[in-house]
PDB file of N, CA and C in Angstrom:
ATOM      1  N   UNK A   1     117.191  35.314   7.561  1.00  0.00           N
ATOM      2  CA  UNK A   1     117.811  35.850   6.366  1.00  0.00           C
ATOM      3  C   UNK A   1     116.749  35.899   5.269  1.00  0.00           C
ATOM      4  N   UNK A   2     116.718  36.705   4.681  1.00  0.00           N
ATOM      5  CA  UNK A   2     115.576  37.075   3.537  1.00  0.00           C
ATOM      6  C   UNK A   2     116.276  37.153   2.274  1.00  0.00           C
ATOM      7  N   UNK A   3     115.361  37.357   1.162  1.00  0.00           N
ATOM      8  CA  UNK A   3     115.788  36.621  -0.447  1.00  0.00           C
ATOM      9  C   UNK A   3     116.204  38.241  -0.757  1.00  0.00           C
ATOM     10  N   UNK A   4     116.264  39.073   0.205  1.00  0.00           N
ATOM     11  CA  UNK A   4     116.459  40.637  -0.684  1.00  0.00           C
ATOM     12  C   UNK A   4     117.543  40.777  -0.226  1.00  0.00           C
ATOM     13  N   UNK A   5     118.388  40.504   1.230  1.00  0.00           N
ATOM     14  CA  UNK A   5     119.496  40.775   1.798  1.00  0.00           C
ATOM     15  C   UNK A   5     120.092  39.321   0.701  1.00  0.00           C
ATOM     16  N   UNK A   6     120.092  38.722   0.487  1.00  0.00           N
ATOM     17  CA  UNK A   6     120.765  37.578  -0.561  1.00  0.00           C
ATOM     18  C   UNK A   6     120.878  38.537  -1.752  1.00  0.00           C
ATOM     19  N   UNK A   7     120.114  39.363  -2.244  1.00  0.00           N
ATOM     20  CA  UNK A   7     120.362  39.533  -3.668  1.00  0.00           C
ATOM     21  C   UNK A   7     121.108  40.593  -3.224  1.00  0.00           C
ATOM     22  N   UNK A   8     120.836  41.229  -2.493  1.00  0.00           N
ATOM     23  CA  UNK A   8     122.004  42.952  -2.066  1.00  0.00           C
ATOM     24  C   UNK A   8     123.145  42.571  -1.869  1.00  0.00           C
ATOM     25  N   UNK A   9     123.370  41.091  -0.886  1.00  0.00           N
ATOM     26  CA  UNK A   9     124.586  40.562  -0.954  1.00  0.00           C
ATOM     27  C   UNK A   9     125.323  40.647  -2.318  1.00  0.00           C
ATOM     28  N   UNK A  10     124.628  39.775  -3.482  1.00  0.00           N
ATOM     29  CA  UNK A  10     124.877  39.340  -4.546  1.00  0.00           C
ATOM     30  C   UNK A  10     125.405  40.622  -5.222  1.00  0.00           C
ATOM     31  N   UNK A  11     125.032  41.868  -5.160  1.00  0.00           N
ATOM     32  CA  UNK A  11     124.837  43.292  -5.812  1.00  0.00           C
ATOM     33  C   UNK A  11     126.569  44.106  -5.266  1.00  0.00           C
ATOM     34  N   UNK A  12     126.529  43.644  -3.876  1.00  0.00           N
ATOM     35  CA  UNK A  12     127.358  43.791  -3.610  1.00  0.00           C
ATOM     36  C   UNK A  12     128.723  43.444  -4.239  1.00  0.00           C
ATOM     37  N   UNK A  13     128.658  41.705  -4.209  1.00  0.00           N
ATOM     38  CA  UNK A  13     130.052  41.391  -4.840  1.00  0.00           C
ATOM     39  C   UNK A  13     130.448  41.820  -6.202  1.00  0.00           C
ATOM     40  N   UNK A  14     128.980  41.359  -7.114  1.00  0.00           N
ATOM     41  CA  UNK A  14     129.262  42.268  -8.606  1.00  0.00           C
ATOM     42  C   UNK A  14     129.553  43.508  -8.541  1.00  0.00           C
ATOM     43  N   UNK A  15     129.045  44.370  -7.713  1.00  0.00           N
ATOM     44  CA  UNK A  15     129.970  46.046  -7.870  1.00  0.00           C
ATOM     45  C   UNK A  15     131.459  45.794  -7.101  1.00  0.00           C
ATOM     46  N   UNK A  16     131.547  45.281  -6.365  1.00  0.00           N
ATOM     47  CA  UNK A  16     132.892  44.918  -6.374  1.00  0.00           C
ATOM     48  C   UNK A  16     133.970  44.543  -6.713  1.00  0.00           C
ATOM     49  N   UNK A  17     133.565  43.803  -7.788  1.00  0.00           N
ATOM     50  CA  UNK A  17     134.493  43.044  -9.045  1.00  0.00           C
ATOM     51  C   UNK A  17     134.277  44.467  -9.980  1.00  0.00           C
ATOM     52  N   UNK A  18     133.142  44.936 -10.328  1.00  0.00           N
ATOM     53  CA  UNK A  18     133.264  46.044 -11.111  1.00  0.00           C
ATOM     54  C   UNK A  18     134.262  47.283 -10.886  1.00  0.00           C
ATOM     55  N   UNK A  19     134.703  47.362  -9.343  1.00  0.00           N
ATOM     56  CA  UNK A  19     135.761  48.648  -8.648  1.00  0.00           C
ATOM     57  C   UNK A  19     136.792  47.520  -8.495  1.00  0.00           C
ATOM     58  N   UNK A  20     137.181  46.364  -9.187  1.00  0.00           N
ATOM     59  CA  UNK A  20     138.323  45.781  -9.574  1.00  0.00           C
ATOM     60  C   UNK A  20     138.566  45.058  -8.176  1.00  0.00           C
ATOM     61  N   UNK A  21     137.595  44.760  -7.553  1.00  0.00           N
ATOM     62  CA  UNK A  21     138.014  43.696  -6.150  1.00  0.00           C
ATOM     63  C   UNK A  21     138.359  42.245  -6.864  1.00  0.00           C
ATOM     64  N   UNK A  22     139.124  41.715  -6.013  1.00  0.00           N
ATOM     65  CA  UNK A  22     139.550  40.240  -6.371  1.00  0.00           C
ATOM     66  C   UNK A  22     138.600  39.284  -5.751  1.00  0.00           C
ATOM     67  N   UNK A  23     138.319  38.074  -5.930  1.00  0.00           N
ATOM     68  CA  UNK A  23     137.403  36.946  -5.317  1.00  0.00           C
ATOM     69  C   UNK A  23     138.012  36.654  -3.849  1.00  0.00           C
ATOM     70  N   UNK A  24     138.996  37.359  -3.371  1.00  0.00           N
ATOM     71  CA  UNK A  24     139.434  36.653  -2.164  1.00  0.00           C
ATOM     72  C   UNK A  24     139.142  37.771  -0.984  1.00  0.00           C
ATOM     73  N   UNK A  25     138.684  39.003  -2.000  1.00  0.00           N
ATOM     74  CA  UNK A  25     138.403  39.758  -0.915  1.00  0.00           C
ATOM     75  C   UNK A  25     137.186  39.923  -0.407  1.00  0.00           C
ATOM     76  N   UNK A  26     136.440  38.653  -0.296  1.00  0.00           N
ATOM     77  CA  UNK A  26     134.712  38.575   0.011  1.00  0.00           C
ATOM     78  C   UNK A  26     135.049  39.527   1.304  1.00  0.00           C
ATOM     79  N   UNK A  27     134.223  40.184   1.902  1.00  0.00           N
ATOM     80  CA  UNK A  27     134.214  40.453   3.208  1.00  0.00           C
ATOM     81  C   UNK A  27     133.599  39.847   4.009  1.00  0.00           C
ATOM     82  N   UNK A  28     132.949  38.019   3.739  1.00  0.00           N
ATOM     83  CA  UNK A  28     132.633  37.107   4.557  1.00  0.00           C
ATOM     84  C   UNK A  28     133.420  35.914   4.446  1.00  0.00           C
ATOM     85  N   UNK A  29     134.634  36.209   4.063  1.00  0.00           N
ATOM     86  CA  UNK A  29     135.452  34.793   4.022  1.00  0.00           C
ATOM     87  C   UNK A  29     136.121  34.515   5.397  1.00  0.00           C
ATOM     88  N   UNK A  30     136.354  35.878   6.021  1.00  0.00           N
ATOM     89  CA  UNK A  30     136.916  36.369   8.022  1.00  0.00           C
ATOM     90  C   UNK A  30     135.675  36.263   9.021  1.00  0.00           C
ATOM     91  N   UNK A  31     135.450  35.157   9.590  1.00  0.00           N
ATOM     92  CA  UNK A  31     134.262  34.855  10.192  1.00  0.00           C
ATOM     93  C   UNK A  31     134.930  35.668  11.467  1.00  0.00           C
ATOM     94  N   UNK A  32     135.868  36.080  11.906  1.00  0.00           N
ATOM     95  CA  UNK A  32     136.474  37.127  13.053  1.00  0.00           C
ATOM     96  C   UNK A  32     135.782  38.084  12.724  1.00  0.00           C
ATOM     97  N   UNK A  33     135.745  39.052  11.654  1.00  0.00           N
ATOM     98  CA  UNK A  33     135.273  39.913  11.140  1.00  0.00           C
ATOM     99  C   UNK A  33     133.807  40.552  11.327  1.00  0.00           C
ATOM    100  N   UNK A  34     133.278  39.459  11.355  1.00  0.00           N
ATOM    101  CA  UNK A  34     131.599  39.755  11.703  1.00  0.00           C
ATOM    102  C   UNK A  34     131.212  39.208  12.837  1.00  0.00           C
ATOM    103  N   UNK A  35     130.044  39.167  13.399  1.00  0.00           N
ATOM    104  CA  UNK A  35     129.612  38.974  14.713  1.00  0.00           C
ATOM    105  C   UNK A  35     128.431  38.092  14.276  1.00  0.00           C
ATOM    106  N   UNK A  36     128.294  37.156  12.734  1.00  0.00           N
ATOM    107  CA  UNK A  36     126.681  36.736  12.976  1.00  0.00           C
ATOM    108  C   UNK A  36     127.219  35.217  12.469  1.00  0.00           C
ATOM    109  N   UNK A  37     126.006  34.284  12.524  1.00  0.00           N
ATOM    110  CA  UNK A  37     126.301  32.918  12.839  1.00  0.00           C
ATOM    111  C   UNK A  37     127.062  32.760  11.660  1.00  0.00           C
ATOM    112  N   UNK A  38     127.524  31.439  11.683  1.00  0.00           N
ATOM    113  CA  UNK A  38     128.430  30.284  10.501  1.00  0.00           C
ATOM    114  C   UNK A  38     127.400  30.603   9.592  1.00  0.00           C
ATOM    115  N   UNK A  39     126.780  30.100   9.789  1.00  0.00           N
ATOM    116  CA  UNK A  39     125.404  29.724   8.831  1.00  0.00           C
ATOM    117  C   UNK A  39     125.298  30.474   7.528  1.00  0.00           C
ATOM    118  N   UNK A  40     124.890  31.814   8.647  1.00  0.00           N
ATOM    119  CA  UNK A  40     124.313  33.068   7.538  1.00  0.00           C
ATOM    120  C   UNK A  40     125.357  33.563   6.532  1.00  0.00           C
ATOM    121  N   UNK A  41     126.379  33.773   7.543  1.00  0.00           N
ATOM    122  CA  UNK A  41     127.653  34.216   7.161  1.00  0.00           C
ATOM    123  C   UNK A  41     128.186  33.422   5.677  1.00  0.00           C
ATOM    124  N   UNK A  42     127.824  32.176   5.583  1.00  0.00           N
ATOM    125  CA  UNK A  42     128.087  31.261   5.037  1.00  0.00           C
ATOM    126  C   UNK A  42     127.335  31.479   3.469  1.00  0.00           C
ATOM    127  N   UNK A  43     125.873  31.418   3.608  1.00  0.00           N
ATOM    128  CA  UNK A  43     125.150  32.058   2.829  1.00  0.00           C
ATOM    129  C   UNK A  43     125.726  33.736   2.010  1.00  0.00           C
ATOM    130  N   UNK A  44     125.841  34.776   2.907  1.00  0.00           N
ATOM    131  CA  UNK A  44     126.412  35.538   2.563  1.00  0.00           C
ATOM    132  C   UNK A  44     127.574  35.732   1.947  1.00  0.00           C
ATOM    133  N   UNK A  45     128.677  35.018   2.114  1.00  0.00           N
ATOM    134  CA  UNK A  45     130.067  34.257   1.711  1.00  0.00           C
ATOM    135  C   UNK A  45     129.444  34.317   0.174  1.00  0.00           C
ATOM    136  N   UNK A  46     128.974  32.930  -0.052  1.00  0.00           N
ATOM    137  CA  UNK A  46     128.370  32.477  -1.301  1.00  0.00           C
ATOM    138  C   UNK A  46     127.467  33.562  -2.105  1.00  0.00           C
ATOM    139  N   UNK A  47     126.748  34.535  -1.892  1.00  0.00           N
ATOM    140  CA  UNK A  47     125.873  34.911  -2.547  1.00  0.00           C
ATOM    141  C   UNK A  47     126.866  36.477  -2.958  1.00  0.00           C
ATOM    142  N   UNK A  48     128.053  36.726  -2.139  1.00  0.00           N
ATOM    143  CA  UNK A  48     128.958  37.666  -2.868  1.00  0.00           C
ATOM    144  C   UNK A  48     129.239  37.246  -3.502  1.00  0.00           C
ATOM    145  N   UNK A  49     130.095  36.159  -3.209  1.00  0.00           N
ATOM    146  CA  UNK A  49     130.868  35.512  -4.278  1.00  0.00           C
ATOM    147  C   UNK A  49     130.113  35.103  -5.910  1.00  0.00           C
ATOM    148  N   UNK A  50     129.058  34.907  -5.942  1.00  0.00           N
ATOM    149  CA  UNK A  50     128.452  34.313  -6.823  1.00  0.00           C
ATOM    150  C   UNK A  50     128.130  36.213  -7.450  1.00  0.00           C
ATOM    151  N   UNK A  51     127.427  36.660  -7.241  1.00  0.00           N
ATOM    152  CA  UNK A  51     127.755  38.181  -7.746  1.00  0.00           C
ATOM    153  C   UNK A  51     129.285  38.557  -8.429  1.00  0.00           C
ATOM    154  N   UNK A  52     129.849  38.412  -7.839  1.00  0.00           N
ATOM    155  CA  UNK A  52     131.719  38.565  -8.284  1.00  0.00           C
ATOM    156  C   UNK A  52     131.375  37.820  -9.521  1.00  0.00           C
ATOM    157  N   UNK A  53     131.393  36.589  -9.036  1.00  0.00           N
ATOM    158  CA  UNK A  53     131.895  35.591 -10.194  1.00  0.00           C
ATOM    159  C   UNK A  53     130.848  36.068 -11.582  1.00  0.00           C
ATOM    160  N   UNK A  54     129.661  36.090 -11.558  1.00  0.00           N
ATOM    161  CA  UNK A  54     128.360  36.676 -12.679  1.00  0.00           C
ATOM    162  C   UNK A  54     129.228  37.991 -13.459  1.00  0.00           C
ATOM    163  N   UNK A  55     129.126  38.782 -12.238  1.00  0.00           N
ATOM    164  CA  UNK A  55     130.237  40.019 -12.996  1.00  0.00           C
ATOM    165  C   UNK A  55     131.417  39.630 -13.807  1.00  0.00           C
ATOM    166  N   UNK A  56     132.431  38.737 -13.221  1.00  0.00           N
ATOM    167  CA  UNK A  56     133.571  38.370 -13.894  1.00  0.00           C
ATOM    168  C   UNK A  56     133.181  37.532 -15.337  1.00  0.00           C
ATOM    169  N   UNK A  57     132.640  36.757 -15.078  1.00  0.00           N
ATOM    170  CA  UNK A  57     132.350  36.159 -16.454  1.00  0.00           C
ATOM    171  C   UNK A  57     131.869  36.735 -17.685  1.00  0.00           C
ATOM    172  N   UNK A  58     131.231  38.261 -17.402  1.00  0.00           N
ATOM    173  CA  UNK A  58     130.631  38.976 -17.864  1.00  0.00           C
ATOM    174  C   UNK A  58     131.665  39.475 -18.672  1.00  0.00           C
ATOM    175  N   UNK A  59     132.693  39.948 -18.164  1.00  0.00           N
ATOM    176  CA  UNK A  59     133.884  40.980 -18.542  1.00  0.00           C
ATOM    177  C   UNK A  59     134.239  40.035 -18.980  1.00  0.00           C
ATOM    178  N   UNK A  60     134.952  38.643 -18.941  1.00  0.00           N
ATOM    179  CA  UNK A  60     135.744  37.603 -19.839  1.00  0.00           C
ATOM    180  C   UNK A  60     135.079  37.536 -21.168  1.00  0.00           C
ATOM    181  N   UNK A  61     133.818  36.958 -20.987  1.00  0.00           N
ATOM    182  CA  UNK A  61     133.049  36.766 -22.551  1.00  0.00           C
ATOM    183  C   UNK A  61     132.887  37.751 -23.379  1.00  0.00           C
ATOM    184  N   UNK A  62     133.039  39.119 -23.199  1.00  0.00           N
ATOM    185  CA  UNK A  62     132.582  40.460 -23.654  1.00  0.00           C
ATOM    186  C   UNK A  62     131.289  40.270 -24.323  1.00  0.00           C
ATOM    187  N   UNK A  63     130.491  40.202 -23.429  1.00  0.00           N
ATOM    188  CA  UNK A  63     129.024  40.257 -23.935  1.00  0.00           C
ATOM    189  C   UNK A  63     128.289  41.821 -23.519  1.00  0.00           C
ATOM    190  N   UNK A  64     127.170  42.022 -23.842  1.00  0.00           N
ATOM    191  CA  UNK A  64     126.305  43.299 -23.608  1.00  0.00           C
ATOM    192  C   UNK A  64     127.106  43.950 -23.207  1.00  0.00           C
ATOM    193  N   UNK A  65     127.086  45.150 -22.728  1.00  0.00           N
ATOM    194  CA  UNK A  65     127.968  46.583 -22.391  1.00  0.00           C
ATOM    195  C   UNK A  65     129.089  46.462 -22.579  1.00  0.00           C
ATOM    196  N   UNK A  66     129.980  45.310 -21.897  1.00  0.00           N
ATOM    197  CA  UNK A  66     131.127  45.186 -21.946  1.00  0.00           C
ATOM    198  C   UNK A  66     131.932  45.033 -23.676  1.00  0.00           C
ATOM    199  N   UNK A  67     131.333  44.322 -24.297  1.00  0.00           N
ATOM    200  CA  UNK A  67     131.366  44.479 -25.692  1.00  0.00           C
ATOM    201  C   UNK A  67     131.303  45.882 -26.320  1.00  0.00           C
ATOM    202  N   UNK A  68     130.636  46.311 -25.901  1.00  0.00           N
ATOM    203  CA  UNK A  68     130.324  47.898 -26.702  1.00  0.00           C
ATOM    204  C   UNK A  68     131.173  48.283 -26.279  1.00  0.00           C
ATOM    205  N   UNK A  69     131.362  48.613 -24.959  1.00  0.00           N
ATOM    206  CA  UNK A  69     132.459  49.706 -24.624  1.00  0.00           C
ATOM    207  C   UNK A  69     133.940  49.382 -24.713  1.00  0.00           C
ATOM    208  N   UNK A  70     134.193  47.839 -25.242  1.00  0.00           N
ATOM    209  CA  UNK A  70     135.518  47.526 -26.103  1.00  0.00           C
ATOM    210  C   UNK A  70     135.832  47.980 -27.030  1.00  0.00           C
ATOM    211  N   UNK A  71     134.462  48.049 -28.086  1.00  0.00           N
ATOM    212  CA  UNK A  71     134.656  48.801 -29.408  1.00  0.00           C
ATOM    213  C   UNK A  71     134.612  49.827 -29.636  1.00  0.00           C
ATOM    214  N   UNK A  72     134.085  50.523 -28.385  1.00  0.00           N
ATOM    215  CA  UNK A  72     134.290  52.137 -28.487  1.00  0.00           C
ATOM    216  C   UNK A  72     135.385  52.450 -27.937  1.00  0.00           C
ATOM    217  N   UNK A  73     136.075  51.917 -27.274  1.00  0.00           N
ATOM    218  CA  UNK A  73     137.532  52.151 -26.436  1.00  0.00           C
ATOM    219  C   UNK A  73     138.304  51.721 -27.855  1.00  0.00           C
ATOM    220  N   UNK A  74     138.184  50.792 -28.783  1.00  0.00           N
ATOM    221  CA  UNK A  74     138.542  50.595 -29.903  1.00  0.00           C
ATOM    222  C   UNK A  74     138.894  51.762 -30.683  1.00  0.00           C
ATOM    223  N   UNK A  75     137.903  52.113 -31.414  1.00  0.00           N
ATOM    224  CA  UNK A  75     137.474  53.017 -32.147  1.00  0.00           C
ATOM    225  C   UNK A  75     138.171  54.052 -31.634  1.00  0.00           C
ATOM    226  N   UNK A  76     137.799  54.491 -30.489  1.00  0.00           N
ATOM    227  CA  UNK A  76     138.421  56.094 -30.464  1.00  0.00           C
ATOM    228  C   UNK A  76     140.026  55.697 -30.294  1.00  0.00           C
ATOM    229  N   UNK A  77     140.979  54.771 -29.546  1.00  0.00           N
ATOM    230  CA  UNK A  77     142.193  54.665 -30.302  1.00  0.00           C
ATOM    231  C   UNK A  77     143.121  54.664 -31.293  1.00  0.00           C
ATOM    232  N   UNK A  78     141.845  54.169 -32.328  1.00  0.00           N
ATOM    233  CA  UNK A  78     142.036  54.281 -33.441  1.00  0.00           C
ATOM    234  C   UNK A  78     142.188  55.581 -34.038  1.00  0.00           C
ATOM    235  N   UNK A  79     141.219  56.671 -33.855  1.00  0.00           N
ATOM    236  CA  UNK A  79     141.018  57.947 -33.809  1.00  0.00           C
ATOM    237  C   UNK A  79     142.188  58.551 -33.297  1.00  0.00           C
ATOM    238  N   UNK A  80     142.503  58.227 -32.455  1.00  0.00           N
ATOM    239  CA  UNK A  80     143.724  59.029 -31.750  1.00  0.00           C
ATOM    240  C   UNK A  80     144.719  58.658 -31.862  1.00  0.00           C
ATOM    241  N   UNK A  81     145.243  57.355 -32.698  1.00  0.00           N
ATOM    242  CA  UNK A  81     146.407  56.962 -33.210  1.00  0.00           C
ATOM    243  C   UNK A  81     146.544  57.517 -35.036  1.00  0.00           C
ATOM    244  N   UNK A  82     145.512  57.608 -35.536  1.00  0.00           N
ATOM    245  CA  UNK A  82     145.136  58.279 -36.894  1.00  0.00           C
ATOM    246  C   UNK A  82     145.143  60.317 -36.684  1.00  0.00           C
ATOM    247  N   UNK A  83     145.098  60.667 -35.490  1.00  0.00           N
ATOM    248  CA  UNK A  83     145.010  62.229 -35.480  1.00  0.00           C
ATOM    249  C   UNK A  83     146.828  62.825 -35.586  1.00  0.00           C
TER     250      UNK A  83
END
């Protein structure tokens, strides 16, 4: 297992939480599912999940982008409740 398939993992779960996946839908939590050891699988498990979770916390705190595009989702409501 290599440190780039870990971070693609990781890339993975954060765009996943971003298309509104839930934490339970790792696609390594079903060791039926795949064909490769505990181990890796295990690793992989964790390094979605930890992507998810980075993403999620992201959207809770409204920090960088997510902040902006509150206040612009703001703003133009405002606009369109004032037209």
């Amino acid at each position: 297992m290599t440190l780039e398939t870990l971070l693609d993992c990781q890339e993975r779960g954060s765009n996943a939480r971003i298309l509104g996946a839930v934490a339970h839908e790792n696609p390594y939590l079903d060791r039926t599912r795949l064909n490769i050891p505990d181990d890796e699988r295990r690793l992989l498990r964790d390094a979605w999940n930890f992507g998810w979770q980075v993403e999620d916390a992201a959207r809770q705190i409204g920090t960088g982008i997510y902040l902006s595009l509150r206040h612009e989702a703001a703003l133009a409501a405002g606009r369109m409740a004032g037209a």
